[in-house]
Protein backbone atom coordinates (compact mmCIF):
# COMPACT_ATOMS: atom_id res chain seq x y z
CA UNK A 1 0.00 0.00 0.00
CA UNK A 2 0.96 3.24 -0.72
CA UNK A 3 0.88 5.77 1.51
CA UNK A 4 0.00 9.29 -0.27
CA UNK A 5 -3.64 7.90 -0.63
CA UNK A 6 -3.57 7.74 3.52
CA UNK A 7 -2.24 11.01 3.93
CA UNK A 8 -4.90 12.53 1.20
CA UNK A 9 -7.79 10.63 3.21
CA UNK A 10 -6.15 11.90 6.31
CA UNK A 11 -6.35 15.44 5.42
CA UNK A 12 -10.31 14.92 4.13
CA UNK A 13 -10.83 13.45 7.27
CA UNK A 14 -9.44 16.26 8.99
CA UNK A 15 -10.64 19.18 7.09
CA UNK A 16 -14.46 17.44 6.46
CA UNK A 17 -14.02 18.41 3.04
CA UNK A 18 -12.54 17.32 -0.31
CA UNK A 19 -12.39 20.94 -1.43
CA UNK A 20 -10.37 22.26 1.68
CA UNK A 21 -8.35 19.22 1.64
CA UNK A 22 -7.80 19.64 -1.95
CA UNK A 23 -6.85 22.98 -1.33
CA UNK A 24 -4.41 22.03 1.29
CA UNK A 25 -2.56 19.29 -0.65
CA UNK A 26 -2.25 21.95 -3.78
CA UNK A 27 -4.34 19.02 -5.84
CA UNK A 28 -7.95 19.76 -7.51
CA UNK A 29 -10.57 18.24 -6.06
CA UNK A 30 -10.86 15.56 -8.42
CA UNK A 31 -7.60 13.88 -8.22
CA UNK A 32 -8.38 13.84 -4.32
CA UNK A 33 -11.40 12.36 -5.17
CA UNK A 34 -9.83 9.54 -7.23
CA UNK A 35 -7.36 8.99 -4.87
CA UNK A 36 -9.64 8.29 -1.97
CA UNK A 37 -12.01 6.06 -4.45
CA UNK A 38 -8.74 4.34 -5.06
CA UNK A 39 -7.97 3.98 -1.42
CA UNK A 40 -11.37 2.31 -1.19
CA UNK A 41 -11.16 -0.32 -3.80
CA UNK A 42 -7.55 -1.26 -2.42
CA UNK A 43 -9.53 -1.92 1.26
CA UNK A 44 -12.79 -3.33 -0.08
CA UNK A 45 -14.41 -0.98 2.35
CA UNK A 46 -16.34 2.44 1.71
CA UNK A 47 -14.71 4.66 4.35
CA UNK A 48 -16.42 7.82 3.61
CA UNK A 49 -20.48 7.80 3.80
CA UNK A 50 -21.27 9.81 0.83
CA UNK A 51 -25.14 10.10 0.53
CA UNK A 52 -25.60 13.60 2.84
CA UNK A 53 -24.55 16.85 2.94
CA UNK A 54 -21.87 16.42 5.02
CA UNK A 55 -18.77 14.32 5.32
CA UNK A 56 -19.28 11.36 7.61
CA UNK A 57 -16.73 8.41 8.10
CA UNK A 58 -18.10 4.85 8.14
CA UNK A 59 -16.50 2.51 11.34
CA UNK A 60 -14.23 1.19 8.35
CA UNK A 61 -13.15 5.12 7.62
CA UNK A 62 -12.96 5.38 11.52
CA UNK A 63 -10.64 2.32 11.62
CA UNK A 64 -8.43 3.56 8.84
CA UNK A 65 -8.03 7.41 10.22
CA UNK A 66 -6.28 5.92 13.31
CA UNK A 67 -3.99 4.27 11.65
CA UNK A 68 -3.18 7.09 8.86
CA UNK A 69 -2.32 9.58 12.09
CA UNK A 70 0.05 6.67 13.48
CA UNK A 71 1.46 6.57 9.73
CA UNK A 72 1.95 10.24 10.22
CA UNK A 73 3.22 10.05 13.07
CA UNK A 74 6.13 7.10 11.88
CA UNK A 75 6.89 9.16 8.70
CA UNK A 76 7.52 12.74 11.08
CA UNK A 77 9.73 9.88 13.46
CA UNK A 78 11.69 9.20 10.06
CA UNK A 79 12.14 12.62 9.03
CA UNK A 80 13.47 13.91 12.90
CA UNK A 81 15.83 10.57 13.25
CA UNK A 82 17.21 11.45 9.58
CA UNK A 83 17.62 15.63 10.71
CA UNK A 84 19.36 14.19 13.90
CA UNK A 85 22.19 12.16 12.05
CA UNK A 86 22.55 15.28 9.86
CA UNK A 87 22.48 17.54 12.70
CA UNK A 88 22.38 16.82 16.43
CA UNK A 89 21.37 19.71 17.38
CA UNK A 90 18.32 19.75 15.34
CA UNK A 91 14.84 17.80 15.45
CA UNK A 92 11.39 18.01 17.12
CA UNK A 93 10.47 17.51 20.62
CA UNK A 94 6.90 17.07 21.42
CA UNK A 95 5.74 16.97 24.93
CA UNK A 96 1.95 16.32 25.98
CA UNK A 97 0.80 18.11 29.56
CA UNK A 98 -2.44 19.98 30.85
CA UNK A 99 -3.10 23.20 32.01
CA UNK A 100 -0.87 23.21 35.07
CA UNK A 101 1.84 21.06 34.29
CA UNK A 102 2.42 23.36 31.42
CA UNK A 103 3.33 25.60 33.36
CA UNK A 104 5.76 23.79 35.75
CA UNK A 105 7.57 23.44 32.12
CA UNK A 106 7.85 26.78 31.05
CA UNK A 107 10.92 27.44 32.96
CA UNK A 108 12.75 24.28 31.43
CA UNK A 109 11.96 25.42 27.92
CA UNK A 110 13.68 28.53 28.27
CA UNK A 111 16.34 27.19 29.30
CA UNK A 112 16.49 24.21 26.77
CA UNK A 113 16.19 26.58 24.01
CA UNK A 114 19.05 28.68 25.20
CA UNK A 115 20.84 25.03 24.76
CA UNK A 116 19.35 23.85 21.60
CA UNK A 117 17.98 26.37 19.43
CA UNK A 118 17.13 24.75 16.67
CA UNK A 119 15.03 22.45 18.24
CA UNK A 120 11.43 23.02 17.27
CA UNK A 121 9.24 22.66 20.97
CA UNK A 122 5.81 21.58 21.24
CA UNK A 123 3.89 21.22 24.16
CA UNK A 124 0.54 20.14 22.94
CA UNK A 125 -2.50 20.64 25.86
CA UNK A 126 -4.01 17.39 26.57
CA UNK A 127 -5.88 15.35 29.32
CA UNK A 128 -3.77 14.17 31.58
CA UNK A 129 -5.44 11.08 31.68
CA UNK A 130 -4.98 10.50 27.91
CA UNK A 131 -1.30 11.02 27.64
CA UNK A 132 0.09 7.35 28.74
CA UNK A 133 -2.21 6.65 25.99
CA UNK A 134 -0.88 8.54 23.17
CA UNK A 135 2.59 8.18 24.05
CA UNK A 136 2.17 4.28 23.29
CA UNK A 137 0.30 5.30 20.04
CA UNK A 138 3.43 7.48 19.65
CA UNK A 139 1.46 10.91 19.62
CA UNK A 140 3.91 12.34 21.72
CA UNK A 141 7.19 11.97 22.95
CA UNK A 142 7.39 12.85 26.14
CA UNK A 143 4.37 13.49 29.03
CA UNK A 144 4.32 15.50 31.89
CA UNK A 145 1.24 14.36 34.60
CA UNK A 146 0.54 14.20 38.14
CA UNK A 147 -0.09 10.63 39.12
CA UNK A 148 1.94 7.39 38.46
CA UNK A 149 0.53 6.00 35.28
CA UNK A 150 1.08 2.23 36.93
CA UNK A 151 1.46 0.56 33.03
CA UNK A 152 5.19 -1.16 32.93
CA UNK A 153 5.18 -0.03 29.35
CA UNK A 154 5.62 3.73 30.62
CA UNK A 155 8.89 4.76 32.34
CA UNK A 156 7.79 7.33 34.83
CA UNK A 157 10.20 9.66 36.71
CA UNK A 158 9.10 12.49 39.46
CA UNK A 159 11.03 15.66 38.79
CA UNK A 160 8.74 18.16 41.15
CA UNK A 161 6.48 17.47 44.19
CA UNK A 162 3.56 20.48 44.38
CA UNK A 163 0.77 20.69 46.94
CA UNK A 164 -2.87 21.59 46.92
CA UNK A 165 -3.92 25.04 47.84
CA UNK A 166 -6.99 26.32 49.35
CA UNK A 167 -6.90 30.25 47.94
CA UNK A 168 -9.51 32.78 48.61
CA UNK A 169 -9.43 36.53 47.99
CA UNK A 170 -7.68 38.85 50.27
CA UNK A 171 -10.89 40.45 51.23
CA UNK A 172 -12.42 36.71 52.21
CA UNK A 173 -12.99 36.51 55.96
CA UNK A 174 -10.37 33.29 56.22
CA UNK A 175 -7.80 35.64 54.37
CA UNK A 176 -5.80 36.34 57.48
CA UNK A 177 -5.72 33.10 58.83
CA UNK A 178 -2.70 30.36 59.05
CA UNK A 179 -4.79 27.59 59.11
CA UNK A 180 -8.41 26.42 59.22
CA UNK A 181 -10.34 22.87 60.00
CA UNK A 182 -11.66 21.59 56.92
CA UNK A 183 -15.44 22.02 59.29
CA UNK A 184 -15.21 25.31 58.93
CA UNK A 185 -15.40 25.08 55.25
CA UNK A 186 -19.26 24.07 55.35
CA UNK A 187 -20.44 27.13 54.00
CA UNK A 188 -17.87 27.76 51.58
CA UNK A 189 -18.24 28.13 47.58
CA UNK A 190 -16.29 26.31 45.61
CA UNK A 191 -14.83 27.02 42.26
CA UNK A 192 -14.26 23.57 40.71
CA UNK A 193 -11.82 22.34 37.83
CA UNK A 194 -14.77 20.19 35.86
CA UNK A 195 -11.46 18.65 34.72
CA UNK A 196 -11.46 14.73 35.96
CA UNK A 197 -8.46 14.25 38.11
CA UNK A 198 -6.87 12.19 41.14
CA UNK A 199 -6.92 15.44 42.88
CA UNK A 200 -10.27 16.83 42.79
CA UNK A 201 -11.26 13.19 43.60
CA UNK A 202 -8.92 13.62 46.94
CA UNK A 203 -10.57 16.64 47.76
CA UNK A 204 -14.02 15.54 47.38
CA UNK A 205 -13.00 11.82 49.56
CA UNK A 206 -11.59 14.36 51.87
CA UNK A 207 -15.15 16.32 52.79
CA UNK A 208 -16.94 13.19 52.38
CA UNK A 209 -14.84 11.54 54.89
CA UNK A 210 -15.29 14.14 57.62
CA UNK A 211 -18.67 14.41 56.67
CA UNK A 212 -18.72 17.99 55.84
CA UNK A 213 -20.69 19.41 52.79
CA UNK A 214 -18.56 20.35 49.89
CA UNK A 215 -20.64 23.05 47.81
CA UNK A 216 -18.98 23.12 44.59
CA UNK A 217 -21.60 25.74 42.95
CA UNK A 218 -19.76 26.96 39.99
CA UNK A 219 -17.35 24.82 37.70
CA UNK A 220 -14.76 26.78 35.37
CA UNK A 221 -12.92 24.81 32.04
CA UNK A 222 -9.72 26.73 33.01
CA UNK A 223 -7.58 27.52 36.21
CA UNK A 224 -7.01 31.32 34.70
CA UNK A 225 -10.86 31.31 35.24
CA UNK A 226 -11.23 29.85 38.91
CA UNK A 227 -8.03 32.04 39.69
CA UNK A 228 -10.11 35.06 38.45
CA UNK A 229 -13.49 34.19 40.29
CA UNK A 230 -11.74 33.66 43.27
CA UNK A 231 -9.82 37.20 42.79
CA UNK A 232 -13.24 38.78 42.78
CA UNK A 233 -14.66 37.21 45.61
CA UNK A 234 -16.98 35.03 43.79
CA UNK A 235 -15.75 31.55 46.06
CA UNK A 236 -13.02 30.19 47.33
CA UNK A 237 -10.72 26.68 45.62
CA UNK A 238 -8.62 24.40 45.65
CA UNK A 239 -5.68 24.95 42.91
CA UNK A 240 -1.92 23.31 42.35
CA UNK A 241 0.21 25.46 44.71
CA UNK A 242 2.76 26.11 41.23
CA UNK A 243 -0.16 27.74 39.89
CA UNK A 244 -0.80 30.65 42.52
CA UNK A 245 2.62 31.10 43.66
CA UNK A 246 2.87 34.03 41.38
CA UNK A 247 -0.51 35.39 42.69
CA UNK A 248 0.45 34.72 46.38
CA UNK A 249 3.45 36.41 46.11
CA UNK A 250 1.46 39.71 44.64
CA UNK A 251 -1.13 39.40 47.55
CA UNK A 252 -3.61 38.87 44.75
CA UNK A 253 -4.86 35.60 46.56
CA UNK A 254 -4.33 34.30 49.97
CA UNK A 255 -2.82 30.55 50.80
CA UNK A 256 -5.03 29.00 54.17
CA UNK A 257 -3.80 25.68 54.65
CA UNK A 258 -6.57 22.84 55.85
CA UNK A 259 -5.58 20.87 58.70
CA UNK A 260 -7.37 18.02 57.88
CA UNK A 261 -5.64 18.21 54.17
CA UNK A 262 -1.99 18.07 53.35
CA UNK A 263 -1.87 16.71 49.82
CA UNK A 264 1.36 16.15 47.40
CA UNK A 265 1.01 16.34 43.74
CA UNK A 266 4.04 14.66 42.03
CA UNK A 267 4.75 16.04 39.01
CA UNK A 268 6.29 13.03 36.30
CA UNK A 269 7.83 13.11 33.43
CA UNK A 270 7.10 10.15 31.52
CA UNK A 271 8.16 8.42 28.08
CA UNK A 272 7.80 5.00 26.31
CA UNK A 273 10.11 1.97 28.05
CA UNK A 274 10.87 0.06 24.84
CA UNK A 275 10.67 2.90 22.26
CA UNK A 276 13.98 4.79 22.20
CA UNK A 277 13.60 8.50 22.38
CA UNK A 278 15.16 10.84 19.61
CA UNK A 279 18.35 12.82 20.49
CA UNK A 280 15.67 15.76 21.38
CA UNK A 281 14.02 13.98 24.09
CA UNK A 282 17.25 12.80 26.28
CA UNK A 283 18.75 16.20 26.07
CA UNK A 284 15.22 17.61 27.69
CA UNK A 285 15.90 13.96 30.16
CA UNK A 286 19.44 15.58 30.89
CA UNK A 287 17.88 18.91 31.27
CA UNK A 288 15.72 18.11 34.16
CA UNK A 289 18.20 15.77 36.13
């Protein structure tokens, strides 16, 4: 099999269209028509339901997409080992991490570019709990997340230990205290992460446990956004300590630690065991110690 009819059903896929995907390969829309039809009679499966308005893959087109992104994926592989032996220096490092493990890396980007330059960086946002997945599918290289992954095929290393953060605005009546029992949190509103996480599942154990009631009237899609809320007075939460620091510092927000809760979040890096990582990868390794 060939593998320029993949990548021209990959990009249909992607774009829903054979005109933007025609577009985007610099072909007319014809000859990307033929070569998908082509694609199809080499399979003996329609992958592309045809009879509405709309593009719509059939399981068999579902089946096949997968694999044409792994493809992808194996020919971009191909083209960073071949840069490396012509260049060490050069390549593509691609790193999967969520909102606030991104920013536990920014530091360690700087100073790997200062290093290496050339070295085109990705960090690509994803769900924390999808990124042992897609580093076996080869997706990414490396992962950074905040709970051991527990799969042998993953090699998992900490390289930071954070803590969760109760923060409420300065103006908040627990603002000038040290500490506080987690009962005194009864009437409290939360600003939740309605991001899935071991965390926020700790937390809610935590209440449930000492039987208080955890009021968690307002979920936000971002930490910028709870952050915000919380700035304003709008509730109080419970963030990663690395993303407040900043805002603590500034007097922005206030830190009140719960008795009842000290919690560690260790930050991993992680990385395929049996694949071996490009030339990109263990000089970030190095980097980080």
């Amino acid at each position: 099999m060939e593998l320029y009819p993949l990548h021209v059903f990959l990009t249909v896929a992607t774009e829903k269209s054979f005109s933007r995907a025609a577009d985007k390969l610099l072909r007319t829309q014809p000859a990307v028509s033929l070569a998908v039809q082509r694609l199809e009679m080499e399979l003996g499966e329609r992958l592309i339901d045809r009879s509405g308005k709309e593009l719509i893959l059939t399981d068999a087109g579902g089946a096949v997409l997968e694999y044409a992104r792994r493809f992808q994926n194996l020919e971009l592989e191909l083209g960073n080992a071949l840069s490396e032996l012509r260049d060490k220096s050069s390549g593509r490092l691609t790193i999967g991490a969520n909102e606030s493990t991104t920013l536990y890396l920014l530091r360690h980007i700087q100073r790997y570019r200062e290093l290496y330059p050339r070295v085109k960086v990705q960090v690509r946002r994803s769900l924390s709990s999808k990124i042992p997945g897609e580093l076996l599918d080869g997706n990414l290289e490396l992962g950074v997340i905040s709970y051991d992954p527990g799969d042998e095929r993953i090699q998992s290393k900490v390289i930071y230990t954070d803590a969760i953060a109760l923060v409420v605005s300065p103006r908040h009546r627990l603002a000038h205290r040290k500490h506080v029992a987690l009962s005194e949190l009864a009437s409290e509103t939360f600003i939740a992460h309605n991001v899935t996480s071991p965390y926020r599942d700790v937390v809610i154990r935590n209440f449930q446990t000492h039987k208080v009631p955890l009021h968690m009237e307002v979920e936000m899609p971002t930490i910028e956004t709870i952050r915000k809320l919380v700035q304003n007075g709008q509730g109080v939460a419970f963030l990663p300590r690395m993303c407040v620091e900043q805002e603590i510092e500034q007097k922005l927000l206030c830190e009140v630690r719960v008795t009842e809760m000290n919690v560690e979040r260790k930050i991993r890096l992680v990385y395929p065991t049996r694949r071996a990582l490009s030339h990109a990868a263990r000089a970030f390794l190095e980097l980080l110690g």
